[in-house]
Protein backbone atom coordinates (compact mmCIF):
# COMPACT_ATOMS: atom_id res chain seq x y z
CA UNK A 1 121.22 122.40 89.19
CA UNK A 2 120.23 122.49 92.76
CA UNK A 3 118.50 119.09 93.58
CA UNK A 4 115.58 120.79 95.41
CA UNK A 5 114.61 123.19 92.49
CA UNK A 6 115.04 119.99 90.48
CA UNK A 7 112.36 118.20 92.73
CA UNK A 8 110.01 121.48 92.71
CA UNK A 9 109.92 121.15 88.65
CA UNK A 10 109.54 117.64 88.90
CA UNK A 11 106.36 117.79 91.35
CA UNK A 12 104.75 120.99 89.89
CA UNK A 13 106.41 123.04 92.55
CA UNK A 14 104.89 121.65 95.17
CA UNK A 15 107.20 121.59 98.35
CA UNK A 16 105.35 118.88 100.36
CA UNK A 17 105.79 115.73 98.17
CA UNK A 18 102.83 112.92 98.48
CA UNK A 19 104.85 109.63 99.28
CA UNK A 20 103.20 107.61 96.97
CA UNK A 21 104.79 109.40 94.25
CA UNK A 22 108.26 109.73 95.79
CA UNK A 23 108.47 106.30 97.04
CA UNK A 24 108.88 104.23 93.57
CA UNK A 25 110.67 106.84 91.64
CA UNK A 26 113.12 107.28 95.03
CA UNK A 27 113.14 104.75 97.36
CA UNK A 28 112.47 101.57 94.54
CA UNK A 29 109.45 100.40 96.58
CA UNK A 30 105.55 100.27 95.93
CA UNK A 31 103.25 103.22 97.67
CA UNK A 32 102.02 100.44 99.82
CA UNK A 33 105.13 99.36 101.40
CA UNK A 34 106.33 102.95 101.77
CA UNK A 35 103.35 103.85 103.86
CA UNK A 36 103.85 100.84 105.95
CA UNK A 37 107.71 101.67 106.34
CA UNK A 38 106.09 105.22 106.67
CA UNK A 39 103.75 104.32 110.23
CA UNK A 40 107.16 102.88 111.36
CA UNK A 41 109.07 105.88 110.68
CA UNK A 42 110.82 103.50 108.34
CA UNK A 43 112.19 105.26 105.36
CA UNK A 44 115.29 107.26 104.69
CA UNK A 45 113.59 110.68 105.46
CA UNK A 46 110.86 111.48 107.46
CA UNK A 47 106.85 111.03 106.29
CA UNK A 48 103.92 112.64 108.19
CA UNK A 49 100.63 113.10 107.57
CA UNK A 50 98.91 116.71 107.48
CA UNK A 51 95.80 115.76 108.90
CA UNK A 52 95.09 113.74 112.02
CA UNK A 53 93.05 110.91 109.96
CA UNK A 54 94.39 108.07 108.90
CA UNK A 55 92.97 108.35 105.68
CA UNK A 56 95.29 111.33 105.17
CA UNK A 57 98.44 111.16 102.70
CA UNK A 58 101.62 110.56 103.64
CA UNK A 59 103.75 113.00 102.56
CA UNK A 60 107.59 114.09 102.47
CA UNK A 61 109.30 117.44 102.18
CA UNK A 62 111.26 117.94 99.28
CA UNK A 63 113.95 120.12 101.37
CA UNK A 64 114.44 116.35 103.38
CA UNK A 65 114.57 114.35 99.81
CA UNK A 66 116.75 117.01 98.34
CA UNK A 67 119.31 116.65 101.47
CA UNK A 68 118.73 113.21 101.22
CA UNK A 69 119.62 112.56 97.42
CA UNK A 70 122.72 114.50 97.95
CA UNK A 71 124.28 112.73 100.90
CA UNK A 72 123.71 109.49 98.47
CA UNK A 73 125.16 111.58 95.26
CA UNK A 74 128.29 112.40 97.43
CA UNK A 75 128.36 109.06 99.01
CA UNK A 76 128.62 107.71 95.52
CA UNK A 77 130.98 110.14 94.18
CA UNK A 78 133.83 109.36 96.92
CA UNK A 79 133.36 105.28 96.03
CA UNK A 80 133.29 105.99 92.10
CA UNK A 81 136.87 108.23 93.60
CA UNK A 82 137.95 104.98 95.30
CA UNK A 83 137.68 102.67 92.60
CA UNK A 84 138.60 104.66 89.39
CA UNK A 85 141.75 106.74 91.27
């Protein structure tokens, strides 16, 4: 299955993905540290806001999650190659 179709089932097709959902499930850190690491530009993928107010959600494209999940899936795959060939 294609990661980013997995991630539009996942978040009810939605293609913009609010970081405070993404960020425990993903990135093993609270919704408050990910929008800190978010102001920083912080995080492995790229967070923005749609609206100019602060008040606004982060959020993160599930095309830049999707890329990102597979560059660690591959990463992963060529050390579990390493150790197990």
């Amino acid at each position: 299955m294609n990661t980013y179709f997995g991630l539009l089932a996942e978040f009810d097709g939605r293609a913009e993905l609010p970081l405070e959902e993404v960020a425990p499930r993903y990135f093993g850190i609270s919704p408050r540290t990910a929008s800190v690491r978010a102001g920083a530009q912080a995080l492995p993928v790229p967070a923005y806001r749609a609206g100019d107010s602060q008040k606004a959600p982060w959020l993160v494209s599930a095309v830049d999650l999707a890329k990102y999940l597979d560059e660690r899936r591959a990463e992963a795959h060529e050390m579990w190659k390493l150790v197990n060939s």
